[in-house]
PDB file of N, CA and C in Angstrom:
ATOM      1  N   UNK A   1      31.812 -15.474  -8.651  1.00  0.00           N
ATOM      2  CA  UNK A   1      31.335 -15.259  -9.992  1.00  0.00           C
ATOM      3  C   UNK A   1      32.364 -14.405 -10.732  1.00  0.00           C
ATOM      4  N   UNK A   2      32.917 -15.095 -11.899  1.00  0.00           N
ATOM      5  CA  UNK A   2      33.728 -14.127 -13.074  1.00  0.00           C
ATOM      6  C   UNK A   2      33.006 -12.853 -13.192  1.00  0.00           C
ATOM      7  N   UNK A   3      33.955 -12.005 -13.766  1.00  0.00           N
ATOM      8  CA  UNK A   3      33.229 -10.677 -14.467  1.00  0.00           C
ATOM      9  C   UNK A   3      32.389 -11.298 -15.803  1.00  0.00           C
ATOM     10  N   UNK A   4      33.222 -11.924 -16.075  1.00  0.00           N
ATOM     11  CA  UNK A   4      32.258 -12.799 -17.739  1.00  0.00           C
ATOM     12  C   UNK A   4      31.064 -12.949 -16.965  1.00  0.00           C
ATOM     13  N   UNK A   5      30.413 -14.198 -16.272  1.00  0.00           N
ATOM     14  CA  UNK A   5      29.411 -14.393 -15.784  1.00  0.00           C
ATOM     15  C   UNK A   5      28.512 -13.263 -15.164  1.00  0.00           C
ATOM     16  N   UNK A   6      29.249 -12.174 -14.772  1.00  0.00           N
ATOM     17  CA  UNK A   6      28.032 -10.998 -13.836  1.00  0.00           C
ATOM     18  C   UNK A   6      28.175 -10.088 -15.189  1.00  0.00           C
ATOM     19  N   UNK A   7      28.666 -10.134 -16.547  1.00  0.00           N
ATOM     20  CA  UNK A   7      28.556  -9.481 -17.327  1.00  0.00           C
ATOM     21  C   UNK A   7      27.108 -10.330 -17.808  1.00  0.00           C
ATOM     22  N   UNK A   8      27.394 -11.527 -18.483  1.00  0.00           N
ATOM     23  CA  UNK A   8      26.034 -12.859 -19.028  1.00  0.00           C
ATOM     24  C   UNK A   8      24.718 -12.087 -18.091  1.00  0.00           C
ATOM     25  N   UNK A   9      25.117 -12.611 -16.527  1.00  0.00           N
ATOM     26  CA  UNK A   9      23.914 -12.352 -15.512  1.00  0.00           C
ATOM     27  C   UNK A   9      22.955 -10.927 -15.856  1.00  0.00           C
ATOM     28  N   UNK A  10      24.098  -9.941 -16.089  1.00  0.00           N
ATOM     29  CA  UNK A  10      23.328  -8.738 -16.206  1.00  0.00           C
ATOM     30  C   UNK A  10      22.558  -8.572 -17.534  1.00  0.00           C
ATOM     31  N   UNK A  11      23.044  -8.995 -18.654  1.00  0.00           N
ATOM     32  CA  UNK A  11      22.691  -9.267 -19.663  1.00  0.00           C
ATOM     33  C   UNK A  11      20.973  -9.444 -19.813  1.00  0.00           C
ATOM     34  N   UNK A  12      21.189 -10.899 -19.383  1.00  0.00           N
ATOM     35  CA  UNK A  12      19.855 -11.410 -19.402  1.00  0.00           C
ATOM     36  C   UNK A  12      18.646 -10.905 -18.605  1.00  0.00           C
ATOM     37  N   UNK A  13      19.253 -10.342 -17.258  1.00  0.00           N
ATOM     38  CA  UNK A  13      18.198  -9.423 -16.831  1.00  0.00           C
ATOM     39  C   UNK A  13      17.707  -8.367 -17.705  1.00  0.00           C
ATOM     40  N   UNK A  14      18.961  -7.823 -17.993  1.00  0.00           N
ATOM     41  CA  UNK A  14      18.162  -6.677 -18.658  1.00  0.00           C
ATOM     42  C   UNK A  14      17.276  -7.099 -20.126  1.00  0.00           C
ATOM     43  N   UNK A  15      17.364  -8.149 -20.374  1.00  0.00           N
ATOM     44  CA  UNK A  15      16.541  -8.562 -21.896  1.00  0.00           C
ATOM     45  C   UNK A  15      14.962  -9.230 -20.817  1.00  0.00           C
ATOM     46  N   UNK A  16      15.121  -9.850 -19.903  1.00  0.00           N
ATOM     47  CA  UNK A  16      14.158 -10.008 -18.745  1.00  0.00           C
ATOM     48  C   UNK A  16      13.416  -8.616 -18.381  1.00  0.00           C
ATOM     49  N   UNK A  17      14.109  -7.714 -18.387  1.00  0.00           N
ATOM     50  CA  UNK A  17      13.258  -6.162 -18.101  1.00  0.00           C
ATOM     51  C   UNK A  17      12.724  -6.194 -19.125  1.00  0.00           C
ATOM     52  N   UNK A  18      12.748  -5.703 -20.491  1.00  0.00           N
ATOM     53  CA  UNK A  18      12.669  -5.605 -21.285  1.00  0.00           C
ATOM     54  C   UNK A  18      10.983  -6.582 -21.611  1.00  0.00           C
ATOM     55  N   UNK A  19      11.255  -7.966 -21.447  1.00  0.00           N
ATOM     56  CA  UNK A  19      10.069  -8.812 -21.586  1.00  0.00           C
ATOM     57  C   UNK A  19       9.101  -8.157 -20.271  1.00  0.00           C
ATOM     58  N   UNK A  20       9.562  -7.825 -18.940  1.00  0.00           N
ATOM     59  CA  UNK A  20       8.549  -7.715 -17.963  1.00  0.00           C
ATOM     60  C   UNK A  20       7.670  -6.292 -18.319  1.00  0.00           C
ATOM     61  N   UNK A  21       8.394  -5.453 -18.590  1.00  0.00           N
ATOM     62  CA  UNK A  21       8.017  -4.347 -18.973  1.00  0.00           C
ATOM     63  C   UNK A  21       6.958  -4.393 -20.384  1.00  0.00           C
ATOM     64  N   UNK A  22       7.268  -4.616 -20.940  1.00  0.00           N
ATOM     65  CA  UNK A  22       6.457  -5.101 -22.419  1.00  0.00           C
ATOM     66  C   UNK A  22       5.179  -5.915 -21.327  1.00  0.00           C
ATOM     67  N   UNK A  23       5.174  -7.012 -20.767  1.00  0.00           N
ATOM     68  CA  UNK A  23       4.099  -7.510 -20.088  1.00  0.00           C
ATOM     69  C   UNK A  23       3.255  -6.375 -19.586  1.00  0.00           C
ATOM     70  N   UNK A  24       3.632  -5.584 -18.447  1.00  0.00           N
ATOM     71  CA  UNK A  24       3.302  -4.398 -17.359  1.00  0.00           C
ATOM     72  C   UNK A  24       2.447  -3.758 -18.781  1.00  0.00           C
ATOM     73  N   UNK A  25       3.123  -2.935 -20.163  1.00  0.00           N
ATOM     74  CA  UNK A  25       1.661  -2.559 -20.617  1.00  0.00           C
ATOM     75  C   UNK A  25       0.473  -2.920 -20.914  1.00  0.00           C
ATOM     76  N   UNK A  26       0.746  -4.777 -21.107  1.00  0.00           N
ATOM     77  CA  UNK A  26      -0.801  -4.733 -21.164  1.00  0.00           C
ATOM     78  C   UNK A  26      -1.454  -5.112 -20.068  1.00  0.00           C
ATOM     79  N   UNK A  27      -1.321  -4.770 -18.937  1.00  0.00           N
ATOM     80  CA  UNK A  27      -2.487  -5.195 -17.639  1.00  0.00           C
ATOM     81  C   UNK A  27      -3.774  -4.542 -18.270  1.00  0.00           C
ATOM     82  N   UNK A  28      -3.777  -3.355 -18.384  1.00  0.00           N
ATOM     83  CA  UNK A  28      -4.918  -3.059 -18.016  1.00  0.00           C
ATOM     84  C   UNK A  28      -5.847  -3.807 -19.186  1.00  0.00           C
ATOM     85  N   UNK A  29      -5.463  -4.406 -20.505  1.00  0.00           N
ATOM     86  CA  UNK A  29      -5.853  -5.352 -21.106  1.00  0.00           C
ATOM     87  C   UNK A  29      -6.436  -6.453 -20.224  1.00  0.00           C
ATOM     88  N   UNK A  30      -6.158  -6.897 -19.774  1.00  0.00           N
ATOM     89  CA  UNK A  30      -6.117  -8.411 -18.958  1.00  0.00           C
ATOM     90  C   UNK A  30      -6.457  -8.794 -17.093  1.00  0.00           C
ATOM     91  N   UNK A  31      -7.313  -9.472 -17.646  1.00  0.00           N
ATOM     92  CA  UNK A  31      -8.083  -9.556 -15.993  1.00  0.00           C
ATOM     93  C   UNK A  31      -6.799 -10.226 -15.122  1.00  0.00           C
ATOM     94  N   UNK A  32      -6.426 -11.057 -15.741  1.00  0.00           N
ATOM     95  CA  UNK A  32      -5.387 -12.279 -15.449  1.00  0.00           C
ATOM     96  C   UNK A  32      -3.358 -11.910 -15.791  1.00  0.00           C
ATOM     97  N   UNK A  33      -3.564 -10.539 -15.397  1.00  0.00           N
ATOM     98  CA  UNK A  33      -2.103  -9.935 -15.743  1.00  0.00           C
ATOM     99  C   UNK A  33      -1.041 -10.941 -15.085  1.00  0.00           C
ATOM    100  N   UNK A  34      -1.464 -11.002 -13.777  1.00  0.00           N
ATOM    101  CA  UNK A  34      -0.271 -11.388 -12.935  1.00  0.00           C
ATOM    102  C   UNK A  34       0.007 -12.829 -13.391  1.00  0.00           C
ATOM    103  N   UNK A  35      -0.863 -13.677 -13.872  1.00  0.00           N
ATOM    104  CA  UNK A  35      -0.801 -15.566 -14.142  1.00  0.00           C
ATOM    105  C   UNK A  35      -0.046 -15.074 -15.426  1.00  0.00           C
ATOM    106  N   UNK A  36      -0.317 -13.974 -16.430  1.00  0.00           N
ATOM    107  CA  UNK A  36       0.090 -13.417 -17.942  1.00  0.00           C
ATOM    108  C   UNK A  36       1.442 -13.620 -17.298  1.00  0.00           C
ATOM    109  N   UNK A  37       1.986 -12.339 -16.625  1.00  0.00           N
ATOM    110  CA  UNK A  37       3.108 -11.975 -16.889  1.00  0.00           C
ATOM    111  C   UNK A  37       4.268 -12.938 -16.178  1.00  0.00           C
ATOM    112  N   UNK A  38       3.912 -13.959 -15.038  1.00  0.00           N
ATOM    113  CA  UNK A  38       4.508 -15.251 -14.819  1.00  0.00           C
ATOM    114  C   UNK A  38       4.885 -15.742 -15.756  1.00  0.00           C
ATOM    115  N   UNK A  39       3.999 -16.469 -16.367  1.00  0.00           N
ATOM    116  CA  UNK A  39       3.897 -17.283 -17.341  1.00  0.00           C
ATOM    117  C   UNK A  39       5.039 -16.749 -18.781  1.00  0.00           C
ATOM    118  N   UNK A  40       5.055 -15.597 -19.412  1.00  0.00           N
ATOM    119  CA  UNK A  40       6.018 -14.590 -19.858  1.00  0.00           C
ATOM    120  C   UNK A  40       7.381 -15.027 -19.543  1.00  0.00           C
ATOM    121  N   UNK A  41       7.670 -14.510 -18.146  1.00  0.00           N
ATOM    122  CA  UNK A  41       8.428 -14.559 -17.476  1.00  0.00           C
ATOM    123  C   UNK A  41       9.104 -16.105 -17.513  1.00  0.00           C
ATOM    124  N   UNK A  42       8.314 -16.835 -17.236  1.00  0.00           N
ATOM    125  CA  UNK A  42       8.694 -18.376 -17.076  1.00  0.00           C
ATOM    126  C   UNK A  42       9.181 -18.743 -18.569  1.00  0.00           C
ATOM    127  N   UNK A  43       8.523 -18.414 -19.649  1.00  0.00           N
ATOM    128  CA  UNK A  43       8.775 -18.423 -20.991  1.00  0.00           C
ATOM    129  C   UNK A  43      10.376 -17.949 -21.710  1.00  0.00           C
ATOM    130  N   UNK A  44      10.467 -16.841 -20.727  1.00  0.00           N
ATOM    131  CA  UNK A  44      11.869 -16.427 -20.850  1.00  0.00           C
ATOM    132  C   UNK A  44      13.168 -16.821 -20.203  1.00  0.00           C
ATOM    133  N   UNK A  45      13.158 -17.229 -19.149  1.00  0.00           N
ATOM    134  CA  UNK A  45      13.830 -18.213 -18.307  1.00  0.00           C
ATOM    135  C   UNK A  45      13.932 -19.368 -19.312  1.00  0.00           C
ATOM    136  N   UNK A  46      13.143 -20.104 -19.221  1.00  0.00           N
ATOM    137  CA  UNK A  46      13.185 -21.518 -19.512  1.00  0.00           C
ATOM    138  C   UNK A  46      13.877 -21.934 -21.385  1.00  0.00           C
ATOM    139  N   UNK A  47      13.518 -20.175 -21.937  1.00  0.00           N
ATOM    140  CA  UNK A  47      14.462 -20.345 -23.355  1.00  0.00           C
ATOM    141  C   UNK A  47      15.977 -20.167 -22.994  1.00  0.00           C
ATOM    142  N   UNK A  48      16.286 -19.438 -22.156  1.00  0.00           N
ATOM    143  CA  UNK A  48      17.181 -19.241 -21.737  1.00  0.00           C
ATOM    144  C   UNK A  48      18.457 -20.649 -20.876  1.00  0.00           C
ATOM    145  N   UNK A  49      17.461 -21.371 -20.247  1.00  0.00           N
ATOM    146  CA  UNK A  49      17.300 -22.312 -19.268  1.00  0.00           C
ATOM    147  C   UNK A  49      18.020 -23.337 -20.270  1.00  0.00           C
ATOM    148  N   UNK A  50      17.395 -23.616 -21.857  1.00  0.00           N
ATOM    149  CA  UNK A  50      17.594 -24.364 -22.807  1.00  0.00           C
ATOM    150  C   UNK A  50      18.967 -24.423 -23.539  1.00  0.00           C
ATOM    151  N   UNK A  51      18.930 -22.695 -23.806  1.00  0.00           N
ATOM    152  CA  UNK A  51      20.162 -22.362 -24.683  1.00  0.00           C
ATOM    153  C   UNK A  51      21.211 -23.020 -23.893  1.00  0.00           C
ATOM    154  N   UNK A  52      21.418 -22.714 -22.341  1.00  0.00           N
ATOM    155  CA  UNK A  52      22.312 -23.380 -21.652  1.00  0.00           C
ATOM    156  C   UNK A  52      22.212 -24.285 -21.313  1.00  0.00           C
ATOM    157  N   UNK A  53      21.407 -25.229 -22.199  1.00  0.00           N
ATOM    158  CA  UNK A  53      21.252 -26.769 -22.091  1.00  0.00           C
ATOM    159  C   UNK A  53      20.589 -27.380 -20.135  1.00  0.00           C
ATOM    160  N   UNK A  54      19.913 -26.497 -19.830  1.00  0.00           N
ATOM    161  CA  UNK A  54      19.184 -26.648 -18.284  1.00  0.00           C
ATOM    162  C   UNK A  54      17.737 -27.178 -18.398  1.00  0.00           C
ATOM    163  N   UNK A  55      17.406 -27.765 -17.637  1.00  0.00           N
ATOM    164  CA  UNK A  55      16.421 -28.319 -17.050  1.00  0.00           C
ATOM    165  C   UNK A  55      15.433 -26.957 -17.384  1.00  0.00           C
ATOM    166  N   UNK A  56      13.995 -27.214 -17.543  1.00  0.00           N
ATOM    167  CA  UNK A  56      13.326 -26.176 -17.568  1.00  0.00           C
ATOM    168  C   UNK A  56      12.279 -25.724 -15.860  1.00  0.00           C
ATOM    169  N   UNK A  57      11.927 -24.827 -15.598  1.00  0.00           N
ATOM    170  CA  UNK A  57      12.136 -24.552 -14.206  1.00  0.00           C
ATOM    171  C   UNK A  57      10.340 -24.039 -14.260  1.00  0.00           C
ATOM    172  N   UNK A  58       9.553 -24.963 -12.877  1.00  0.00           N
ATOM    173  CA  UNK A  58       8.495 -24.571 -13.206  1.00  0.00           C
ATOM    174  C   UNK A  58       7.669 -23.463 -12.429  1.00  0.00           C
ATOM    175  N   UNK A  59       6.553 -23.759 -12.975  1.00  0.00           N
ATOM    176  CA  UNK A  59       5.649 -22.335 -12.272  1.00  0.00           C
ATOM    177  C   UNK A  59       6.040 -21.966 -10.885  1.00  0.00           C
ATOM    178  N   UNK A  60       6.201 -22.869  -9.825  1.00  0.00           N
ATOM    179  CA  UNK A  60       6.681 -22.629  -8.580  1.00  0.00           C
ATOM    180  C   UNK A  60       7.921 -21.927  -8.232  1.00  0.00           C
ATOM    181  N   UNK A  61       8.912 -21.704  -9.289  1.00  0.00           N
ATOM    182  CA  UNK A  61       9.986 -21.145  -9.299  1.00  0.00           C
ATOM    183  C   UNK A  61       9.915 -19.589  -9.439  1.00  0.00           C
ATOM    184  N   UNK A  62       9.012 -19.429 -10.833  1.00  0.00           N
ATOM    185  CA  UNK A  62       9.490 -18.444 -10.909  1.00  0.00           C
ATOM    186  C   UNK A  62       8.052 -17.299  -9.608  1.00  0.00           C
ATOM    187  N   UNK A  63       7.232 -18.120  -9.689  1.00  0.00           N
ATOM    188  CA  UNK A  63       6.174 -17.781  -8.463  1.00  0.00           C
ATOM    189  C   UNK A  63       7.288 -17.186  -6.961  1.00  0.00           C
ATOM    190  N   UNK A  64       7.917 -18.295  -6.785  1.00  0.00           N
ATOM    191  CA  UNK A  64       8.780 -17.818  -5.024  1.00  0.00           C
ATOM    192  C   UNK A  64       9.665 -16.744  -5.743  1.00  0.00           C
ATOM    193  N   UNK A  65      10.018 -16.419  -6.671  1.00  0.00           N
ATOM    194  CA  UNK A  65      10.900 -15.417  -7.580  1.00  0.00           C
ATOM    195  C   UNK A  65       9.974 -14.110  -7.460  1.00  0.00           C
ATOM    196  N   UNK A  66       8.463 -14.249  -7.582  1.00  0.00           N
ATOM    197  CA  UNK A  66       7.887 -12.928  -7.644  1.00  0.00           C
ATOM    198  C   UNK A  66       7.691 -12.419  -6.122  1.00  0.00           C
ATOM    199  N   UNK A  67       7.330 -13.463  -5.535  1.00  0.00           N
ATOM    200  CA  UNK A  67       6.909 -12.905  -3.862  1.00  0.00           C
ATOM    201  C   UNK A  67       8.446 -13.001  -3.034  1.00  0.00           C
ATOM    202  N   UNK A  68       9.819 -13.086  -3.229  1.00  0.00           N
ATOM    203  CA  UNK A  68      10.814 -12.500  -2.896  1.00  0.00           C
ATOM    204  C   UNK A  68      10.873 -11.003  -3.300  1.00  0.00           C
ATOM    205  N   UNK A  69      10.233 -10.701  -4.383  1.00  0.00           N
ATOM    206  CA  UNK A  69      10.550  -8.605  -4.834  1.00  0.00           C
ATOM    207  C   UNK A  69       9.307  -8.578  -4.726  1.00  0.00           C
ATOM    208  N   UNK A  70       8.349  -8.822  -4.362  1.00  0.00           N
ATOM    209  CA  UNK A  70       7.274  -8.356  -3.868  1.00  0.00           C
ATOM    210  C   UNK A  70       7.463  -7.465  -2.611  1.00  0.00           C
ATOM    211  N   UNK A  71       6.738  -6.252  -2.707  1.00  0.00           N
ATOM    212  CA  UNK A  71       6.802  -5.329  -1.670  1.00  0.00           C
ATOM    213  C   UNK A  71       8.442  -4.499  -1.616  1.00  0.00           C
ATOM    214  N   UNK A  72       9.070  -4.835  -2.107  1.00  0.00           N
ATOM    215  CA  UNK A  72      10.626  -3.614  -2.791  1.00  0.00           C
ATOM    216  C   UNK A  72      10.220  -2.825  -3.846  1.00  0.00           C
ATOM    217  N   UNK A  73      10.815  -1.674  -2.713  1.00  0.00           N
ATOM    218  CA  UNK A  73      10.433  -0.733  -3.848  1.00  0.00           C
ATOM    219  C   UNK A  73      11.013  -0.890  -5.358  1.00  0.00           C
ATOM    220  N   UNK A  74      12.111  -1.245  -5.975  1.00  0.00           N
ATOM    221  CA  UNK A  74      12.925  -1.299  -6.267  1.00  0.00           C
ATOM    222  C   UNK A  74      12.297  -3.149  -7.672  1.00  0.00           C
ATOM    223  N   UNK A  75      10.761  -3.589  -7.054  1.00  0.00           N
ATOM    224  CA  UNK A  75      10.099  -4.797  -7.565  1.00  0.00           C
ATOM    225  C   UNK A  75      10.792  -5.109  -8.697  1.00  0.00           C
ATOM    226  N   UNK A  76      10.798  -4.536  -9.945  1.00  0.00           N
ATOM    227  CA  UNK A  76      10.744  -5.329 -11.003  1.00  0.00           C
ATOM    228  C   UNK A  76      12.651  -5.224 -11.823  1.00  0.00           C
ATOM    229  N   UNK A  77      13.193  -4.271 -10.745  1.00  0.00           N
ATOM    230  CA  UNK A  77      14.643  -4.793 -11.037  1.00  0.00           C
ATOM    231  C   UNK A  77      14.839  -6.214 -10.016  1.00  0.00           C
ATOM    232  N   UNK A  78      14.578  -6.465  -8.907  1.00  0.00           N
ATOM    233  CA  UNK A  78      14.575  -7.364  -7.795  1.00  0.00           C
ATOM    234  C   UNK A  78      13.974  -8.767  -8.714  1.00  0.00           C
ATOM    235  N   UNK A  79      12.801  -8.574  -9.459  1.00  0.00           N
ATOM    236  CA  UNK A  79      11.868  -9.592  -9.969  1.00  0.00           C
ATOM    237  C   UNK A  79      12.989 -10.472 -11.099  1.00  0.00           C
ATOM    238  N   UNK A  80      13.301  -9.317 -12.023  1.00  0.00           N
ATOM    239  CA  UNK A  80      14.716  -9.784 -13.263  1.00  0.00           C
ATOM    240  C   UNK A  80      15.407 -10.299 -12.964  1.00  0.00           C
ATOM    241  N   UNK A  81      15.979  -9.628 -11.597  1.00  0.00           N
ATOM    242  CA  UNK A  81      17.358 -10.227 -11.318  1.00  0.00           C
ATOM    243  C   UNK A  81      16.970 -11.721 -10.615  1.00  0.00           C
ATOM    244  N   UNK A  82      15.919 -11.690 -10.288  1.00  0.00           N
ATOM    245  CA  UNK A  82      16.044 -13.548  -9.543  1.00  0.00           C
ATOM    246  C   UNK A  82      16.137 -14.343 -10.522  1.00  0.00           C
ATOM    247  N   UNK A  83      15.051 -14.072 -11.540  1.00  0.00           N
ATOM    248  CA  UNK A  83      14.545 -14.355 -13.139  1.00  0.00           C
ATOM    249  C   UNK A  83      15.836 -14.464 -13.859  1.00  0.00           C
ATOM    250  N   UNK A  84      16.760 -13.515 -13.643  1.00  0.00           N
ATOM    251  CA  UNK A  84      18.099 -14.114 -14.091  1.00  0.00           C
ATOM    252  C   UNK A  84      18.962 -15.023 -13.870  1.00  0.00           C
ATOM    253  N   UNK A  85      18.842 -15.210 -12.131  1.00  0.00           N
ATOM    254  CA  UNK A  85      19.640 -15.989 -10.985  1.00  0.00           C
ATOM    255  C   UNK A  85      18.978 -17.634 -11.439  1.00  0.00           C
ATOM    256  N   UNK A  86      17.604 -17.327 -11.983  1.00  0.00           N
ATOM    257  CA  UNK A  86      17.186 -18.936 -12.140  1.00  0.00           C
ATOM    258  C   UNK A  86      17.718 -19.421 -13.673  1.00  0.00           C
ATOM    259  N   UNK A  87      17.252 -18.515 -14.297  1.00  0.00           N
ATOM    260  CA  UNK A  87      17.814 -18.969 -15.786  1.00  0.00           C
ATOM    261  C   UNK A  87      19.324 -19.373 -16.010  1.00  0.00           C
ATOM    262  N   UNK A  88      20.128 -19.294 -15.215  1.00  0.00           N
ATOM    263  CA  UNK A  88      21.584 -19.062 -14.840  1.00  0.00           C
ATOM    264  C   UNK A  88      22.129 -19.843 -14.449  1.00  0.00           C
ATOM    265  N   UNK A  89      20.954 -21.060 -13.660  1.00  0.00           N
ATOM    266  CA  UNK A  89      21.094 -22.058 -12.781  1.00  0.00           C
ATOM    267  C   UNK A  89      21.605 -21.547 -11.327  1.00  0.00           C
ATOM    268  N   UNK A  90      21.768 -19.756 -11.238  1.00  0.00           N
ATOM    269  CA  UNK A  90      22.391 -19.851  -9.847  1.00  0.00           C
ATOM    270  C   UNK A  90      21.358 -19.401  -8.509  1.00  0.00           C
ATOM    271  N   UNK A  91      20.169 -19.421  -9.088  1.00  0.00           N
ATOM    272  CA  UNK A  91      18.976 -19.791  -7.837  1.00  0.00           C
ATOM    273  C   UNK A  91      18.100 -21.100  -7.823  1.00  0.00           C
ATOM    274  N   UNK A  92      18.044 -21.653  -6.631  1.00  0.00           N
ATOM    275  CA  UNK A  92      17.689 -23.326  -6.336  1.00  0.00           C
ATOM    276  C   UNK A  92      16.130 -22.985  -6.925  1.00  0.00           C
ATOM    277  N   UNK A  93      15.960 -24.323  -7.180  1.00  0.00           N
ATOM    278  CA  UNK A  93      14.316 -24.269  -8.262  1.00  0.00           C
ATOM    279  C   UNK A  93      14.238 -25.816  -7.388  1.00  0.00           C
ATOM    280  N   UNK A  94      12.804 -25.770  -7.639  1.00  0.00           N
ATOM    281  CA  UNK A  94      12.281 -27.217  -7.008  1.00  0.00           C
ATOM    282  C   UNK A  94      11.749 -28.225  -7.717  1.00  0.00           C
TER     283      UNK A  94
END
């Protein structure tokens, strides 16, 4: 990977934090946080997914994306960064 590209990569995570975090305040709003903040999540990828003219990547993707940083301490930088790796095309989607 170029520095250009792990510059892009980091990029988008961090605009990915940014959306996950904004999600995370409203749980306690919402019975259904975790399907919410997927779904978010998938929303942001898949604009992303577009701009770079990609295939859009479905619920199952970014789902094996949450239960890989599931249980790290470290979750919701781990969660972005896959969330980035897919939008990027450089994590396999099914």
């Amino acid at each position: 990977m170029s520095p250009h590209q792990l510059t892009a990569l980091h990029a988008i995570r961090d605009a990915f934090t940014v959306t996950l975090t904004r999600e995370h305040a409203l749980r306690a709003r919402r019975s259904g946080w975790l399907a919410d903040e997927l779904a978010a999540m998938r929303a942001a990828i898949n604009r992303e997914r577009h701009r770079q003219r990609l295939a859009p990547v479905d619920e199952a993707a970014v789902a094996a994306a949450d239960r890989l940083a599931a249980g790290h301490v470290d979750y919701a930088s781990k969660f972005t960064l896959y969330c980035a790796e897919l939008a990027c095309g450089l994590r396999g989607v099914r």
